[in-house]
Every structure is written in structure tokens, then in C-alpha cells.
C-alpha atoms as a PDB file:
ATOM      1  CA  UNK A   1       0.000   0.000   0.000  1.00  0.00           C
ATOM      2  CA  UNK A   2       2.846   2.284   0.343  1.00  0.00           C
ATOM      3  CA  UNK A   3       3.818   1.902  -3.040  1.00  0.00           C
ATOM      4  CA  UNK A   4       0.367   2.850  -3.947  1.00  0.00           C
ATOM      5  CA  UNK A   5       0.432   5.872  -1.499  1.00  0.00           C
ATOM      6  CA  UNK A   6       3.594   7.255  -3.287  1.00  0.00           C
ATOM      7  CA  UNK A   7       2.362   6.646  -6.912  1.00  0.00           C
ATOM      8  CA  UNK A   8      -0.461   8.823  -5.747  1.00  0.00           C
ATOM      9  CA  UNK A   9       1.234  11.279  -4.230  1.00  0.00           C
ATOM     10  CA  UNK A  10       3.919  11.695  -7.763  1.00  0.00           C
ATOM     11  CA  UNK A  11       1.282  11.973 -10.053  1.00  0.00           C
ATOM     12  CA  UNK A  12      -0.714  14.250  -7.887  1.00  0.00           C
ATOM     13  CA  UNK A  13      -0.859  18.076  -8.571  1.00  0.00           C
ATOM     14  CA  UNK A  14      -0.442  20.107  -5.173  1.00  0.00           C
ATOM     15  CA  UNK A  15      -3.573  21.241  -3.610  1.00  0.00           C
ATOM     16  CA  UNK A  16      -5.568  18.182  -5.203  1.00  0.00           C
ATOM     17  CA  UNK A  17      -7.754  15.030  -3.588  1.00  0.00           C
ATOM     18  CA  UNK A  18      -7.395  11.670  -3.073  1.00  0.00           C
ATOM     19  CA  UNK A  19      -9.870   9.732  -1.833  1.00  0.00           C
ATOM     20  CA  UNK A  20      -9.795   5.952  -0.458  1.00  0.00           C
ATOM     21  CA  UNK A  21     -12.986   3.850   0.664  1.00  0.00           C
ATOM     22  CA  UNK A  22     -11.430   1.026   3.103  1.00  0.00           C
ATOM     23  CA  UNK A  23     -13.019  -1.420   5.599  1.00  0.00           C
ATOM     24  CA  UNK A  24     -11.756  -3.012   8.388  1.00  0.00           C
ATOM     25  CA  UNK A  25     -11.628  -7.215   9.206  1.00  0.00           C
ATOM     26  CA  UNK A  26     -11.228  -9.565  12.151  1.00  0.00           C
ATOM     27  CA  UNK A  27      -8.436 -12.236  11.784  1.00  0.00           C
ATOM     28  CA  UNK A  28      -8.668 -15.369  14.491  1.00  0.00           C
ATOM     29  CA  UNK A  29     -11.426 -13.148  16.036  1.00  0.00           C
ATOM     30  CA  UNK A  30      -9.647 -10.245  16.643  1.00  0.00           C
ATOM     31  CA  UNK A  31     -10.227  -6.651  14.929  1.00  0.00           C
ATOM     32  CA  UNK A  32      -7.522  -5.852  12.298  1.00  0.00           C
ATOM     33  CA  UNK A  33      -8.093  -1.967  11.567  1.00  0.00           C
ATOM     34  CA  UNK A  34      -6.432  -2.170   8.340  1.00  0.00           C
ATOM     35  CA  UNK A  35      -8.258   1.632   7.633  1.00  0.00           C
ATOM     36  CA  UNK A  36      -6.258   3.172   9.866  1.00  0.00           C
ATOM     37  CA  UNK A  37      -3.402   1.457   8.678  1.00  0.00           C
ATOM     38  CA  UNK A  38      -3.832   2.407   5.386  1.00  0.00           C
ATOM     39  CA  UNK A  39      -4.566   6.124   6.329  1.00  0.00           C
ATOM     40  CA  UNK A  40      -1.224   5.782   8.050  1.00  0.00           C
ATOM     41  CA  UNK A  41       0.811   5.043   4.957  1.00  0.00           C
ATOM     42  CA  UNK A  42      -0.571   7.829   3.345  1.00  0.00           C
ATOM     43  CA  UNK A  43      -0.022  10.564   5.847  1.00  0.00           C
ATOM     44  CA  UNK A  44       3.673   9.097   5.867  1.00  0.00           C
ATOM     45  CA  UNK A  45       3.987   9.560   2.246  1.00  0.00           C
ATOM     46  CA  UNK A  46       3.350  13.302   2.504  1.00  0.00           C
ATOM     47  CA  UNK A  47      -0.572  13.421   2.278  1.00  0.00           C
ATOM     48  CA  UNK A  48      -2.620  15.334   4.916  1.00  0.00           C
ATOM     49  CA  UNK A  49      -6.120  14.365   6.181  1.00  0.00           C
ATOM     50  CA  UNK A  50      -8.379  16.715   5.255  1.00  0.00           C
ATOM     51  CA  UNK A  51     -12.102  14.157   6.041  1.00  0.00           C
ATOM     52  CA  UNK A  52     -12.010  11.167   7.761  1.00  0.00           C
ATOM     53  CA  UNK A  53     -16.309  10.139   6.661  1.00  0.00           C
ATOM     54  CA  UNK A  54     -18.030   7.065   8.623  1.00  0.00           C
ATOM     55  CA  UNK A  55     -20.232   5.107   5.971  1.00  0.00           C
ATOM     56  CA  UNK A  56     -22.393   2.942   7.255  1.00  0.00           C
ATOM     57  CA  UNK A  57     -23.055  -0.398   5.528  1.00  0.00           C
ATOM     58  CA  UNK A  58     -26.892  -1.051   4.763  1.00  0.00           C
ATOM     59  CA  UNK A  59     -28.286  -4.038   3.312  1.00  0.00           C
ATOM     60  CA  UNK A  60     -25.111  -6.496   3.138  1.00  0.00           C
ATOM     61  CA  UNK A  61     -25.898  -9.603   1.294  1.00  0.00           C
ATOM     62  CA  UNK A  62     -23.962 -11.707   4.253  1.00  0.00           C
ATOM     63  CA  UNK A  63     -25.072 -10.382   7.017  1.00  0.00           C
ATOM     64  CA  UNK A  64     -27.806 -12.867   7.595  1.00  0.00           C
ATOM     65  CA  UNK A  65     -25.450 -15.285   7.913  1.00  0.00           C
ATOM     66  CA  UNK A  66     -23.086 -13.249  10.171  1.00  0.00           C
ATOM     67  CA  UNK A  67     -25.486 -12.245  12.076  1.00  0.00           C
ATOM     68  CA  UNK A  68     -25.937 -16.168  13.752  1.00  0.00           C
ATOM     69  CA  UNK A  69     -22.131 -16.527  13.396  1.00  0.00           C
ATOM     70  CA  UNK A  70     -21.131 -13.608  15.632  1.00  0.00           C
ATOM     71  CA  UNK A  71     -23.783 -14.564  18.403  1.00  0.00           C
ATOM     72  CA  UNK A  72     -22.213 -18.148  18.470  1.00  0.00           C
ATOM     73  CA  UNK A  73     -18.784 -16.990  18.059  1.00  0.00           C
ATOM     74  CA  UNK A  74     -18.874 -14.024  20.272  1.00  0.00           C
ATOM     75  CA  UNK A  75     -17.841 -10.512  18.421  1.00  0.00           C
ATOM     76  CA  UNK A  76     -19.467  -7.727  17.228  1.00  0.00           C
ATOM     77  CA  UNK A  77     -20.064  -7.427  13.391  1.00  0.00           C
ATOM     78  CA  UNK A  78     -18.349  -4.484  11.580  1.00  0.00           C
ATOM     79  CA  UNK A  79     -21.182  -2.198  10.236  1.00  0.00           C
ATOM     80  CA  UNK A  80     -18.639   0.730   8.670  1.00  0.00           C
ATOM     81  CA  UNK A  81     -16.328   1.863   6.446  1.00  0.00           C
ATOM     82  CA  UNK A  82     -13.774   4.602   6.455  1.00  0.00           C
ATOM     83  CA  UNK A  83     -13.661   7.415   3.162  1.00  0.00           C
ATOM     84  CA  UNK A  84     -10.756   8.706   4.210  1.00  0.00           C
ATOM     85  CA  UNK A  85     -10.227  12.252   2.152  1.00  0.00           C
ATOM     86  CA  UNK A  86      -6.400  13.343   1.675  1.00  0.00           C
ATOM     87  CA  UNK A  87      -4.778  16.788  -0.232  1.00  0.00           C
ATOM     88  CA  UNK A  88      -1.179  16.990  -1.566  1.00  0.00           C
ATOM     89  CA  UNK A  89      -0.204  19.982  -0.006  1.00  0.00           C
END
């Protein structure tokens, strides 16, 4: 991802946007923010933050069947995703 971050960032006039839409995951049943992770990369490579927007997830297809899972497997599903809004200063 940092390779992506900096390919962004080179082709990028100053005072432009980037946006990224990223989700989080769980791994052995434990939260992986891999957002934040992401949005960390990118701040490295030079971006700043200008929005950080919530988006809630409506209507997913799986969540039927996640919704059973997580009660028998104990953790919370992850309703969100992160639009994370960067300029090249």
C-alpha cells in the first residue's frame, strides 16, 4: 500500500484530492483496523487528512449469515467503512 500511497502522491498536482474507501476485518477473532493502517501510509507519504467520513453499511448480502455466526462466536459485526479524504499539499 505504500507503493500505492507514493504513486499517488507523484502523479498528484499540489492542492488536489485523493480519496480511499477502506473497511476493516477480524483475523482469528480479533479486529484488524487495516483503515487506519492504510490512512497511516498515506499521511507518511506526505498526504494530509483533510475528512475522515463514517459510511455505514446497509443491506449487506452476508449479514444474515453473520449475524448467527457472531452470536455463536462471540464478536461484534463491523457495520462501517472509512472514506478517508487526503490533499497533496
Amino acid at each position: 500500500m505504500e507503493k500505492v500511497a507514493k504513486e499517488f502522491y507523484r502523479v498528484l498536482k499540489p492542492g488536489k484530492f485523493c480519496a480511499i474507501l477502506m473497511g476493516d476485518t477480524r483475523r482469528n477473532k480479533m479486529y484488524q483496523p487495516l483503515a487506519f493502517k492504510v490512512m497511516e501510509r498515506f499521511l507518511k507519504t506526505g498526504f494530509k487528512l483533510k475528512e475522515d467520513i463514517i459510511k455505514r453499511q446497509f443491506n449487506c448480502k452476508a449479514t444474515g449469515f453473520w449475524v448467527n455466526k457472531s452470536k455463536d462466536a462471540n464478536f461484534l459485526l463491523i457495520m462501517h467503512e472509512h472514506l478517508f479524504i487526503f490533499q497533496k499539499i
